[in-house]
PDB file of N, CA and C in Angstrom:
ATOM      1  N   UNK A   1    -150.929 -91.672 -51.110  1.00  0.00           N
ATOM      2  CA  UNK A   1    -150.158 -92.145 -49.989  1.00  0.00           C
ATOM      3  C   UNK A   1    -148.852 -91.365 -49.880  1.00  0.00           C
ATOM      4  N   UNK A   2    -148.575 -91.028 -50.611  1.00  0.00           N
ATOM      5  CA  UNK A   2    -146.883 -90.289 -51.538  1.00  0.00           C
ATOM      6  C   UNK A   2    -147.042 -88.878 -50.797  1.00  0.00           C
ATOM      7  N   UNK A   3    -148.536 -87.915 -50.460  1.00  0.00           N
ATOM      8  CA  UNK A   3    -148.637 -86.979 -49.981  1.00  0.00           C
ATOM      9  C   UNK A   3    -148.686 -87.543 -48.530  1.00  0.00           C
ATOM     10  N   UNK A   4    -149.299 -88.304 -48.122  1.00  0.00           N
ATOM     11  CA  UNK A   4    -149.331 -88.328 -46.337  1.00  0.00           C
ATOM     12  C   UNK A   4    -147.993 -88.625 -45.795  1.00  0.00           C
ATOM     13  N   UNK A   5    -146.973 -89.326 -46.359  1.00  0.00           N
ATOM     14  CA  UNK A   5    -145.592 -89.085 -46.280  1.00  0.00           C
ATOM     15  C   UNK A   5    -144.920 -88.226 -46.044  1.00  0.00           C
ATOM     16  N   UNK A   6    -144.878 -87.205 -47.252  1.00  0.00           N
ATOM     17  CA  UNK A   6    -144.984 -85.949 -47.284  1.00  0.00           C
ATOM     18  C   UNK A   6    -145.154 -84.721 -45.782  1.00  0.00           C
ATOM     19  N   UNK A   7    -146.349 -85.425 -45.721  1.00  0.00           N
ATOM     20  CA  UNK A   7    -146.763 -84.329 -44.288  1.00  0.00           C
ATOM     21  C   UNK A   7    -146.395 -84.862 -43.249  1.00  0.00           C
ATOM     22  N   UNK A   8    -145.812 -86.332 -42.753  1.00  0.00           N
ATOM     23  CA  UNK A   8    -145.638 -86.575 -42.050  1.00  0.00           C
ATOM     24  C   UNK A   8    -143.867 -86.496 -41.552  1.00  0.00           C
ATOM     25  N   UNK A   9    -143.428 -86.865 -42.759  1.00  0.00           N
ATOM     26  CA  UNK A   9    -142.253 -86.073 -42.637  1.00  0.00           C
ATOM     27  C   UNK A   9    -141.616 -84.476 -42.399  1.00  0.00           C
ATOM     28  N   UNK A  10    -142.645 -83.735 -42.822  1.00  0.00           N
ATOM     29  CA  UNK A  10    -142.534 -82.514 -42.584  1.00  0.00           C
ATOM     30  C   UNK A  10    -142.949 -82.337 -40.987  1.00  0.00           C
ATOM     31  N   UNK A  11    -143.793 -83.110 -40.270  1.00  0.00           N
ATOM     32  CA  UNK A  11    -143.915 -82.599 -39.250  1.00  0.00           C
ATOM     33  C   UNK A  11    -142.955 -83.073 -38.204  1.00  0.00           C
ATOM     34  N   UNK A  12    -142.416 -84.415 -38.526  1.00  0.00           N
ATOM     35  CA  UNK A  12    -141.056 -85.048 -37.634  1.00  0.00           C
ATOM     36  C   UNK A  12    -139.685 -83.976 -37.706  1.00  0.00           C
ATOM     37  N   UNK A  13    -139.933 -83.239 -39.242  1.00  0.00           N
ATOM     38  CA  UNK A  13    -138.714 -81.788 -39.066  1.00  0.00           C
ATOM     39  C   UNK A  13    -138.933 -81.014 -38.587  1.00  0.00           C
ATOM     40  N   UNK A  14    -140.005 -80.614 -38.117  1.00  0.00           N
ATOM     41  CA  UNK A  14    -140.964 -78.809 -37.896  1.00  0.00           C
ATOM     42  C   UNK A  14    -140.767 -79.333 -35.970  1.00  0.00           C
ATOM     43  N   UNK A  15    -141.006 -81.139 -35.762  1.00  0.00           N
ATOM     44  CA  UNK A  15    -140.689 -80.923 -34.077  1.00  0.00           C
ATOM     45  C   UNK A  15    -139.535 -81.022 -34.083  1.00  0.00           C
ATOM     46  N   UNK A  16    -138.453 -81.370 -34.536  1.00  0.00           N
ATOM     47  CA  UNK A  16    -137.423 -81.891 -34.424  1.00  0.00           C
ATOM     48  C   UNK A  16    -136.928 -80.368 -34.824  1.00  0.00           C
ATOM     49  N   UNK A  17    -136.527 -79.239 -35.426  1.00  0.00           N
ATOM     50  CA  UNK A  17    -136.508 -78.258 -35.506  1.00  0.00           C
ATOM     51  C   UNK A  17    -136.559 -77.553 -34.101  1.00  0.00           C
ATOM     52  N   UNK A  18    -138.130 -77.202 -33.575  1.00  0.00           N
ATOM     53  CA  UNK A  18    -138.600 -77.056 -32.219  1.00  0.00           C
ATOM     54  C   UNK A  18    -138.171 -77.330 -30.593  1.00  0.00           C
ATOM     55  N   UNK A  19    -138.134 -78.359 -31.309  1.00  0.00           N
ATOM     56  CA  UNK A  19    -137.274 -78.974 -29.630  1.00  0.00           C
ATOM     57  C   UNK A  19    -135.513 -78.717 -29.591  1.00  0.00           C
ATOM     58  N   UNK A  20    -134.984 -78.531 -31.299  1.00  0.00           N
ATOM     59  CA  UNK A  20    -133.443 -77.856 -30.839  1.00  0.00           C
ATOM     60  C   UNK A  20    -133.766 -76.608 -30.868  1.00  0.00           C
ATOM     61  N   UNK A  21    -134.613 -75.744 -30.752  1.00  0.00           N
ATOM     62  CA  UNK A  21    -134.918 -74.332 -30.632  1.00  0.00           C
ATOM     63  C   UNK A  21    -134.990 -74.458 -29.310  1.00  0.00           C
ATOM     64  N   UNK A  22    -135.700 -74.694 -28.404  1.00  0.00           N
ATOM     65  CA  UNK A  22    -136.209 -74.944 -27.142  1.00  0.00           C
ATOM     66  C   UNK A  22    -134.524 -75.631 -26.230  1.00  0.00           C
ATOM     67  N   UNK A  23    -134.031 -75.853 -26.907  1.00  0.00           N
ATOM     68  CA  UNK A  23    -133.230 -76.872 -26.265  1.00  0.00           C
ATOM     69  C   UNK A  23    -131.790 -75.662 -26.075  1.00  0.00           C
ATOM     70  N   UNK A  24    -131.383 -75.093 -27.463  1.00  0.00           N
ATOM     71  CA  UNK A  24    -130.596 -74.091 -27.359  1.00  0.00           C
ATOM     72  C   UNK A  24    -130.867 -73.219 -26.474  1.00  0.00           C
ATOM     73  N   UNK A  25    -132.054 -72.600 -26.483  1.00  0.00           N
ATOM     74  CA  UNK A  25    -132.396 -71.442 -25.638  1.00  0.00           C
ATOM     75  C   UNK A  25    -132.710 -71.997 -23.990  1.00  0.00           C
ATOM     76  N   UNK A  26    -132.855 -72.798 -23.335  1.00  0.00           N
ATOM     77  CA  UNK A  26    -132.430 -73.524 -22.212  1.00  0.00           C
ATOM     78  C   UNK A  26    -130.534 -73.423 -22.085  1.00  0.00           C
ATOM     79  N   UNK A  27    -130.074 -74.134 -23.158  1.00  0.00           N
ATOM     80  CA  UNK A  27    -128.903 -73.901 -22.472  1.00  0.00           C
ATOM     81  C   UNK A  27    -128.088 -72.570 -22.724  1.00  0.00           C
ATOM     82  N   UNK A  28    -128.366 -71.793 -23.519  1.00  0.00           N
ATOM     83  CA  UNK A  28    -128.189 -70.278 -22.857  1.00  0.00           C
ATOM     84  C   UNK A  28    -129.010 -69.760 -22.430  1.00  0.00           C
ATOM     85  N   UNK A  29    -129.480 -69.794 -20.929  1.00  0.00           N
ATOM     86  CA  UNK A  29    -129.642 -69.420 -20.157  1.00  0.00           C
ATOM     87  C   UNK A  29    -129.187 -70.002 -19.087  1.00  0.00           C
ATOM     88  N   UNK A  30    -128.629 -71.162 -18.696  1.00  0.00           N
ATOM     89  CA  UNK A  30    -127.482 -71.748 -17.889  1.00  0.00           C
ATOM     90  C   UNK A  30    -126.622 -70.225 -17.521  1.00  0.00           C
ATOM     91  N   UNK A  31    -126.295 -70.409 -16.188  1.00  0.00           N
ATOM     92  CA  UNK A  31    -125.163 -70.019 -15.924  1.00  0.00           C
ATOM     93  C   UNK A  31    -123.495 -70.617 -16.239  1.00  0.00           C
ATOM     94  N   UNK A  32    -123.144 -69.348 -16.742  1.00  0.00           N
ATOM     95  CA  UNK A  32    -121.421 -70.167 -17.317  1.00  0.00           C
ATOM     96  C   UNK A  32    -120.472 -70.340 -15.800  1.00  0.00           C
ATOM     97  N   UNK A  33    -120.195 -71.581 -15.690  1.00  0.00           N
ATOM     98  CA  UNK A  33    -118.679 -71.509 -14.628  1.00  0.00           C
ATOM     99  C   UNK A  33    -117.961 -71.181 -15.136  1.00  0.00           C
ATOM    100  N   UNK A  34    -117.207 -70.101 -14.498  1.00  0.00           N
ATOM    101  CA  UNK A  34    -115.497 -69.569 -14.637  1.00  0.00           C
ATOM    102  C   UNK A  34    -114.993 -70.765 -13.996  1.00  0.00           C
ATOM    103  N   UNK A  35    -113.670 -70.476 -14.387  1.00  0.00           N
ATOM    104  CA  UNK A  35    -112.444 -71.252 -14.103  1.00  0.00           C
ATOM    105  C   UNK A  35    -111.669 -70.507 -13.031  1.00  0.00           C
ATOM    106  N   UNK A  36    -110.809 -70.516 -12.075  1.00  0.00           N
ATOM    107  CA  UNK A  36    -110.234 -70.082 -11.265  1.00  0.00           C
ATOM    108  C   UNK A  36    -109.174 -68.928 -11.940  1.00  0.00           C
ATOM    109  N   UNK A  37    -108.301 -69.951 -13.143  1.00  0.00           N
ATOM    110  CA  UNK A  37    -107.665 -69.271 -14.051  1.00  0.00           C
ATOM    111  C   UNK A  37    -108.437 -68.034 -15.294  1.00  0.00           C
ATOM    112  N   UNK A  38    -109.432 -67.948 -15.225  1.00  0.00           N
ATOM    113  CA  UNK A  38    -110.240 -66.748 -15.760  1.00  0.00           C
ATOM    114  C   UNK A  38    -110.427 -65.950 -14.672  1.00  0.00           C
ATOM    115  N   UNK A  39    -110.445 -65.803 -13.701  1.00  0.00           N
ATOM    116  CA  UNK A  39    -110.728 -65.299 -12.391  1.00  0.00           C
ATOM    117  C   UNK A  39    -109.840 -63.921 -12.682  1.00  0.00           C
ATOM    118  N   UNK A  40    -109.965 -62.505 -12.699  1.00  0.00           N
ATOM    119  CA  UNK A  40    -108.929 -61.405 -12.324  1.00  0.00           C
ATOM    120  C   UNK A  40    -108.806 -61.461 -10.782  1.00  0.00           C
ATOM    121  N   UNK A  41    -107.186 -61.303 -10.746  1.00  0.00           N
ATOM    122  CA  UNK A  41    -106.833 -61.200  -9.416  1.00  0.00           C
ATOM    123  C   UNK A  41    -107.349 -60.053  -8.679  1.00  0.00           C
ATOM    124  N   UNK A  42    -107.289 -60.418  -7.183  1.00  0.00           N
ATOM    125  CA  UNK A  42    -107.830 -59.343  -6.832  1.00  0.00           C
ATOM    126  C   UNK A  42    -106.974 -58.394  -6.268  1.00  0.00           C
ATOM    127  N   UNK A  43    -107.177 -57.037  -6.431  1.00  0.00           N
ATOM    128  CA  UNK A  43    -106.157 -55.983  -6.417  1.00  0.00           C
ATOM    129  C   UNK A  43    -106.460 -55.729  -4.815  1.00  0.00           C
ATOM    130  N   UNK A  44    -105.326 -55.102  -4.193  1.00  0.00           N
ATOM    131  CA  UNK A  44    -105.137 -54.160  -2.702  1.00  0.00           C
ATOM    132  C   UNK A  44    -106.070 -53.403  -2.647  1.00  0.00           C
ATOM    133  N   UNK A  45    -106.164 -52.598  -4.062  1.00  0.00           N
ATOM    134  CA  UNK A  45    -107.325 -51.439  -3.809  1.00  0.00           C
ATOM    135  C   UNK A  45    -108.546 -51.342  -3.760  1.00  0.00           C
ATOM    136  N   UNK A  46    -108.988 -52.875  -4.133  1.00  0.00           N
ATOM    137  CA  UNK A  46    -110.504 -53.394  -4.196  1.00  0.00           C
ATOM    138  C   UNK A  46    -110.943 -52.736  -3.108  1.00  0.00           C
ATOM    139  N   UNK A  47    -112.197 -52.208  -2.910  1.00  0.00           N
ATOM    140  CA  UNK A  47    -112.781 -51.511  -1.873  1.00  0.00           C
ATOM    141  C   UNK A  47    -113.694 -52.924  -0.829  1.00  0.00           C
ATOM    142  N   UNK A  48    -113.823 -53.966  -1.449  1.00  0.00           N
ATOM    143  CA  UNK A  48    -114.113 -55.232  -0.067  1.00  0.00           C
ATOM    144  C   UNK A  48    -112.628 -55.605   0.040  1.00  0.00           C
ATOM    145  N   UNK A  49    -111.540 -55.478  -0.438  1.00  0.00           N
ATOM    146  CA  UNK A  49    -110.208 -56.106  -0.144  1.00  0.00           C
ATOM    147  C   UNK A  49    -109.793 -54.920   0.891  1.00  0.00           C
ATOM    148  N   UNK A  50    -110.243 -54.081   0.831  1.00  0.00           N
ATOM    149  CA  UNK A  50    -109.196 -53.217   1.866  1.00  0.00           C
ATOM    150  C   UNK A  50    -110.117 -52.828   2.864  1.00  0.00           C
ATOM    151  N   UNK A  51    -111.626 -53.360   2.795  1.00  0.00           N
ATOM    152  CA  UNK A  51    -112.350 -53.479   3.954  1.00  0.00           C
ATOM    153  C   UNK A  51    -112.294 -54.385   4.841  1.00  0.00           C
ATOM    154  N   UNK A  52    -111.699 -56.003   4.130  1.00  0.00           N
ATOM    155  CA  UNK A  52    -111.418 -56.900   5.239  1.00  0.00           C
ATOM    156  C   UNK A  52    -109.596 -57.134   5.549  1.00  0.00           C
ATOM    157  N   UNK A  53    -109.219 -55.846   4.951  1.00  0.00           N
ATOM    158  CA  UNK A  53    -107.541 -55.822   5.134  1.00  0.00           C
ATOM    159  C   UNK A  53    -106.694 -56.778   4.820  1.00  0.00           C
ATOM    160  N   UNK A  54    -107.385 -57.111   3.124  1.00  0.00           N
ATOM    161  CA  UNK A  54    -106.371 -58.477   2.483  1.00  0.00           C
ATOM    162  C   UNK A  54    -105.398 -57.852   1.550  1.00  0.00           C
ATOM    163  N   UNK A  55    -103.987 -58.504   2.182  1.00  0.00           N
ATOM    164  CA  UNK A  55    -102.639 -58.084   1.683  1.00  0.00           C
ATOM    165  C   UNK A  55    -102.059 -59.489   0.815  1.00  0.00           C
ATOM    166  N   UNK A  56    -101.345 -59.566  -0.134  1.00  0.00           N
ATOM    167  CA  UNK A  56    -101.167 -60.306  -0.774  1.00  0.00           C
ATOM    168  C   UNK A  56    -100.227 -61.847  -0.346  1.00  0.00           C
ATOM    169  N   UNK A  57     -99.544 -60.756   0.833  1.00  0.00           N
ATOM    170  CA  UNK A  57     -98.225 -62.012   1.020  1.00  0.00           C
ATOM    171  C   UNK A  57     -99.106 -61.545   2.665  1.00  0.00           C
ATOM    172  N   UNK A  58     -99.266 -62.999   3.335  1.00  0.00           N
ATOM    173  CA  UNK A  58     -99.605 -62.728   4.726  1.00  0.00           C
ATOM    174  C   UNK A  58     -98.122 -62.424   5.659  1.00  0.00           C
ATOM    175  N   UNK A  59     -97.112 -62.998   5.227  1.00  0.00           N
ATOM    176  CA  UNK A  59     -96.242 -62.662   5.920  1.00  0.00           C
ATOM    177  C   UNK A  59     -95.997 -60.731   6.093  1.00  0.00           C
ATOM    178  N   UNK A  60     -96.459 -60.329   5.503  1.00  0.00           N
ATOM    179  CA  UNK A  60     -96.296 -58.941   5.421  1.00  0.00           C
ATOM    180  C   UNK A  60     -96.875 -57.884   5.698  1.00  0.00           C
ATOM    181  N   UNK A  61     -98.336 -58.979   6.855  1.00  0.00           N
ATOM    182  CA  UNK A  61     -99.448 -57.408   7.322  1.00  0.00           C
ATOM    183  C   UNK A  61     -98.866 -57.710   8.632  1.00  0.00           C
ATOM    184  N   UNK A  62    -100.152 -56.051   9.043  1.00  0.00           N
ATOM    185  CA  UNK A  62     -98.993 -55.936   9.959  1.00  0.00           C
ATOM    186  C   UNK A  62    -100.235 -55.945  11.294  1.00  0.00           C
ATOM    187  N   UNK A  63    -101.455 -56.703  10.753  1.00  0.00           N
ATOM    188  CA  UNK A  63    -102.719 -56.367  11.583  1.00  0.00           C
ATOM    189  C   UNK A  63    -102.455 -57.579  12.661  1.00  0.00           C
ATOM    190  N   UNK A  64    -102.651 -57.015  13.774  1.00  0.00           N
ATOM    191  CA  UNK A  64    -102.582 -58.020  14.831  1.00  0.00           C
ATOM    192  C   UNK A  64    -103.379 -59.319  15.370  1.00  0.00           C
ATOM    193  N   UNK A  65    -104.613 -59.268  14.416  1.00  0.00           N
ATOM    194  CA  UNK A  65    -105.506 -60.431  14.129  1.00  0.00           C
ATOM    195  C   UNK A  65    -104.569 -62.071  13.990  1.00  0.00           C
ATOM    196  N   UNK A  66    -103.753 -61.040  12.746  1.00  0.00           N
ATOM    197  CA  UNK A  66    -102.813 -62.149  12.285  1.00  0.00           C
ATOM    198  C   UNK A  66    -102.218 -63.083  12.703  1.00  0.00           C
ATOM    199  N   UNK A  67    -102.055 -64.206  12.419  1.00  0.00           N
ATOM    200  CA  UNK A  67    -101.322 -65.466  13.696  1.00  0.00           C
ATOM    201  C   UNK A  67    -100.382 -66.045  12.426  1.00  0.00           C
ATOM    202  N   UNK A  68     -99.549 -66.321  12.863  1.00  0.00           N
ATOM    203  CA  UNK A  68     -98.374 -67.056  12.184  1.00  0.00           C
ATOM    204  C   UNK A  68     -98.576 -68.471  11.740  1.00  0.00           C
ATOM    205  N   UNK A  69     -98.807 -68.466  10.342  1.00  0.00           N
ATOM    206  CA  UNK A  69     -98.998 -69.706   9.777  1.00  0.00           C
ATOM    207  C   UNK A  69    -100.522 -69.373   8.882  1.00  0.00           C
ATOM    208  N   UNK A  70    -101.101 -68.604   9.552  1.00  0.00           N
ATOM    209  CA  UNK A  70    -102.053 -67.936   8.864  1.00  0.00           C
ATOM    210  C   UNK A  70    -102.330 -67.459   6.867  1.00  0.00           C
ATOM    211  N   UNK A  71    -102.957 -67.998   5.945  1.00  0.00           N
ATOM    212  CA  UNK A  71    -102.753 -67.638   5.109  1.00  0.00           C
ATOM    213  C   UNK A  71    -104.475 -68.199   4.012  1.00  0.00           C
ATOM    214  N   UNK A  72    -104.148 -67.577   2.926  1.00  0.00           N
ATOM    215  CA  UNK A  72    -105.781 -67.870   2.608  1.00  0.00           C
ATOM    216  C   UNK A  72    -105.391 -69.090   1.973  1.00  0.00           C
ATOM    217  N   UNK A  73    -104.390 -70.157   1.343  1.00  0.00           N
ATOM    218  CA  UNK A  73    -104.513 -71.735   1.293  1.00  0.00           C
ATOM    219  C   UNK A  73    -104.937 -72.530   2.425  1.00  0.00           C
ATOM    220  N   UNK A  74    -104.875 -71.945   3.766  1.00  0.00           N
ATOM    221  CA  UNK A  74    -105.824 -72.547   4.545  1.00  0.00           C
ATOM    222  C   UNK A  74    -106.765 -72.650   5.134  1.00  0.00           C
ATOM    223  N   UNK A  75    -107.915 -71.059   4.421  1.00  0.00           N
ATOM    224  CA  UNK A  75    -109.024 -70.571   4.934  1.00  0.00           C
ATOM    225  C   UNK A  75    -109.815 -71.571   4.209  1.00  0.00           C
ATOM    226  N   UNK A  76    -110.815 -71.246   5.118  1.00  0.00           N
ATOM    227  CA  UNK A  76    -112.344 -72.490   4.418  1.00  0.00           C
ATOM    228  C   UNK A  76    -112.969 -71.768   3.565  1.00  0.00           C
ATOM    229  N   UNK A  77    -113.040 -70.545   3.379  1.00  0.00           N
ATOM    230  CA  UNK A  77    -113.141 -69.366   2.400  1.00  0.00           C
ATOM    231  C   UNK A  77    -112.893 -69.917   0.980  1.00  0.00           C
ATOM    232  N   UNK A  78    -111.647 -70.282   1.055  1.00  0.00           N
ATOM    233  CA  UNK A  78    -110.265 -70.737  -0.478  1.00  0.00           C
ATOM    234  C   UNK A  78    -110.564 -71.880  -0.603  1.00  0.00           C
ATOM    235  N   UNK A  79    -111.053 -71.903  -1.883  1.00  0.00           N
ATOM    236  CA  UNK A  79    -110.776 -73.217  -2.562  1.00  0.00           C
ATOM    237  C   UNK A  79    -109.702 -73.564  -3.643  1.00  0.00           C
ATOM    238  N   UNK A  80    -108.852 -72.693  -3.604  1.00  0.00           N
ATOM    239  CA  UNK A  80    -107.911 -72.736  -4.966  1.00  0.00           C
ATOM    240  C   UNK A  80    -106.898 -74.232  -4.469  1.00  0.00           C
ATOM    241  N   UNK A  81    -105.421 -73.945  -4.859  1.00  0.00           N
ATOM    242  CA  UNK A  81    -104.283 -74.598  -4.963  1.00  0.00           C
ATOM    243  C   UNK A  81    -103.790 -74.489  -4.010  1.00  0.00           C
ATOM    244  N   UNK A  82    -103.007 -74.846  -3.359  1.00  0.00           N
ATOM    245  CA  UNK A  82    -101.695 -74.463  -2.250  1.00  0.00           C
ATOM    246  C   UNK A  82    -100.617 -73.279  -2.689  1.00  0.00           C
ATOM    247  N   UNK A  83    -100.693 -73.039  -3.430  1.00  0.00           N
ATOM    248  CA  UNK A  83     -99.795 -72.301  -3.804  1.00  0.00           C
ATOM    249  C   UNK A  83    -100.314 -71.173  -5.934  1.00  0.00           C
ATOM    250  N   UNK A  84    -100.528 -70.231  -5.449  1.00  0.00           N
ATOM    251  CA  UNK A  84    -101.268 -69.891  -7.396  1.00  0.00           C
ATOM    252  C   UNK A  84    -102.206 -68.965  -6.295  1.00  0.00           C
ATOM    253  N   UNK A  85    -102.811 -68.529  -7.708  1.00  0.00           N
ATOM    254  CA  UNK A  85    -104.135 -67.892  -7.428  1.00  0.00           C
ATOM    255  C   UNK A  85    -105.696 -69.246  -7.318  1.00  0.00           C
ATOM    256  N   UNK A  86    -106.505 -68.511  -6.536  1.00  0.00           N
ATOM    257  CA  UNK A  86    -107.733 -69.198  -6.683  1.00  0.00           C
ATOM    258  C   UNK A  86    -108.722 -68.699  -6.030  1.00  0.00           C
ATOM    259  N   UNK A  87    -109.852 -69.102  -6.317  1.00  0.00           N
ATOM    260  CA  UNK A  87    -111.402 -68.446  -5.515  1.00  0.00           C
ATOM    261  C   UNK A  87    -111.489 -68.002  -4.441  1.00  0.00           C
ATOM    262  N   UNK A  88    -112.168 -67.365  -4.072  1.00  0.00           N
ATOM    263  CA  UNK A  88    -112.475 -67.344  -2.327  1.00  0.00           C
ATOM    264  C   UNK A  88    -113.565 -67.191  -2.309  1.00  0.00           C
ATOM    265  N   UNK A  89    -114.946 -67.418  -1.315  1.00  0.00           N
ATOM    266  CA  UNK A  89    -115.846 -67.012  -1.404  1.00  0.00           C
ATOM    267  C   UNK A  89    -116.106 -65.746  -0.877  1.00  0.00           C
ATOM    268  N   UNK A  90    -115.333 -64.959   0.057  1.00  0.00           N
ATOM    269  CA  UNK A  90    -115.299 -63.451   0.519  1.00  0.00           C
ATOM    270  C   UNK A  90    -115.614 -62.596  -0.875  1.00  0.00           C
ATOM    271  N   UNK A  91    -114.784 -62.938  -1.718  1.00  0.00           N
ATOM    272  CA  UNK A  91    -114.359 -62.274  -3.115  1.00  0.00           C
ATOM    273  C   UNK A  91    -114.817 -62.796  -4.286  1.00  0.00           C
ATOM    274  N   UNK A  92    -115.924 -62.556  -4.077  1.00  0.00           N
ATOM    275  CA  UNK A  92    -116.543 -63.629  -5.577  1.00  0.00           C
ATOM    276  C   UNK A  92    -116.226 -62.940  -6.810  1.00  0.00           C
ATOM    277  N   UNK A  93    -116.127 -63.804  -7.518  1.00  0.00           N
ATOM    278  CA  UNK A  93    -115.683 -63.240  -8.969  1.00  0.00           C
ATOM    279  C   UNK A  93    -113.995 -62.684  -9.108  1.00  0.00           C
ATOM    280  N   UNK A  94    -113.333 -62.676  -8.229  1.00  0.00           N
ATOM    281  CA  UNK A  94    -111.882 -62.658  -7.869  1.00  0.00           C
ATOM    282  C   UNK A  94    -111.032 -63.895  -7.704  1.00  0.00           C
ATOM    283  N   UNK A  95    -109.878 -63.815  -7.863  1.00  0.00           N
ATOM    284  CA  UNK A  95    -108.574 -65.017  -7.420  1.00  0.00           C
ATOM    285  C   UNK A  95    -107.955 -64.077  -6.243  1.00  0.00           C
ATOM    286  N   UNK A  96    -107.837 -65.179  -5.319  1.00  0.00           N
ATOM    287  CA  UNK A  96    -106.959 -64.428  -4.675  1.00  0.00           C
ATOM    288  C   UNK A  96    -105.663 -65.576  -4.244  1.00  0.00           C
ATOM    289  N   UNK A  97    -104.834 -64.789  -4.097  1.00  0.00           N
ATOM    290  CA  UNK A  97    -102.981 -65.620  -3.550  1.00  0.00           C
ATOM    291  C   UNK A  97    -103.288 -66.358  -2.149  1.00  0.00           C
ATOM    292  N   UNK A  98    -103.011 -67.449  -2.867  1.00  0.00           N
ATOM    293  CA  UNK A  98    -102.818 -68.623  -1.797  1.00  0.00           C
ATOM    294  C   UNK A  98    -101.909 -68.196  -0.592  1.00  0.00           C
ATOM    295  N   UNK A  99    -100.930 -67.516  -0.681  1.00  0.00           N
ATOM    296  CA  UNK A  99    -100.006 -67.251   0.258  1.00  0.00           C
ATOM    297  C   UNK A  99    -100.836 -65.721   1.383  1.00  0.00           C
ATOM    298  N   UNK A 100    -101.764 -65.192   0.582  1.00  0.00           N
ATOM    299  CA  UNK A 100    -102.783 -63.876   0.847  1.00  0.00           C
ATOM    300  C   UNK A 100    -103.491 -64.211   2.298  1.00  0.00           C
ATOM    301  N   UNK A 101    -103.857 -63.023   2.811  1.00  0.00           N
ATOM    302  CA  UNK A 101    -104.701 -62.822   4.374  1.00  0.00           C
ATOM    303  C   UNK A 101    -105.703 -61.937   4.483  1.00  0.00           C
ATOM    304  N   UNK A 102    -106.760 -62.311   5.060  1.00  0.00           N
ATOM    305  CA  UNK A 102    -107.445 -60.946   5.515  1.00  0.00           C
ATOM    306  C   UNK A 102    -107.770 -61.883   6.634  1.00  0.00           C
ATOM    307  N   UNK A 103    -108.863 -60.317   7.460  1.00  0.00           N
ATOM    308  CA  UNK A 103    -108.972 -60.349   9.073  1.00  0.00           C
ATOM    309  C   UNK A 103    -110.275 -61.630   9.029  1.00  0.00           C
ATOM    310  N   UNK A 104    -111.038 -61.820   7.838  1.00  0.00           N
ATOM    311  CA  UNK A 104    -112.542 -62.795   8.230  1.00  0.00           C
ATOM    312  C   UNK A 104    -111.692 -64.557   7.358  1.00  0.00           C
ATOM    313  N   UNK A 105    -110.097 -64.159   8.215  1.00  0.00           N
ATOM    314  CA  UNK A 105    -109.408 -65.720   8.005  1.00  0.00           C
ATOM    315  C   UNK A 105    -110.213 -66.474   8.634  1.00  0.00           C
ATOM    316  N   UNK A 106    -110.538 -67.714   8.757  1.00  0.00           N
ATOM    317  CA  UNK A 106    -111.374 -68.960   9.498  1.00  0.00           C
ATOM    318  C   UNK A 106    -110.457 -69.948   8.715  1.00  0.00           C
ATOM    319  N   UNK A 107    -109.870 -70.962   9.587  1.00  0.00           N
ATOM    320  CA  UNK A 107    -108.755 -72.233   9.206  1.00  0.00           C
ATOM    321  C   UNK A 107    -109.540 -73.376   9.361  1.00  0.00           C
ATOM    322  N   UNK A 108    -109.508 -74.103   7.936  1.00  0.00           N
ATOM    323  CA  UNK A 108    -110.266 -75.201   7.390  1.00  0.00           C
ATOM    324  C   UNK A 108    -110.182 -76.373   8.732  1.00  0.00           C
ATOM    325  N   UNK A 109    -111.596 -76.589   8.781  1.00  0.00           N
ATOM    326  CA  UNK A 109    -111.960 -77.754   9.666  1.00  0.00           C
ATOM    327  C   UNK A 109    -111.446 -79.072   9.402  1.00  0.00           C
ATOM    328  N   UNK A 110    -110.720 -79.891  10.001  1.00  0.00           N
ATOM    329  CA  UNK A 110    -110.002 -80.919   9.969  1.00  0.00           C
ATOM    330  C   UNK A 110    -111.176 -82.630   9.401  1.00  0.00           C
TER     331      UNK A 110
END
């Protein structure tokens, strides 16, 4: 009886083993979320930043698109802060300045 114990315990470790094998390798393969604050800002010279003509401080372009009051804390684009860096979806994998502009601005639906 002392042996069927034995094997039966060994096999409750051998699945139990298995299923955290199975279980690890599921969750790396998850995609990791960044944080806004892991985000590198996005530079002027980015080649999609200077294709949709995003300048850091909107007060300071000089593209005539531009409308006063205009800024990426109020694009539907931005999801960051009011004020900091944060996401945009134009710029994935970038932060961009809340106070920042480009020309594909669209102002969050009420």
């Amino acid at each position: 009886m002392s042996h069927e114990k034995d094997i039966e315990s060994r096999r409750r470790f051998l699945k139990a083993a298995a299923g955290t094998a199975v279980a690890a390798a599921v969750i790396g393969t998850l995609p990791r979320v960044s944080r806004a604050a892991d985000l590198p800002h996005l530079a002027d010279s980015d080649p999609t930043a200077k294709a949709l003509g995003y300048v850091e401080d909107a007060s300071k372009t000089a593209d005539a698109k531009h409308k006063a009051g205009d800024d990426c804390a109020n694009c539907q684009f931005y999801s960051g802060g009011a004020t900091g860096y944060g996401p945009c979806q134009l710029f994935p994998g970038k932060a961009v300045n809340a106070k920042g502009w480009c020309v594909s601005h669209a102002p969050k639906k009420a």
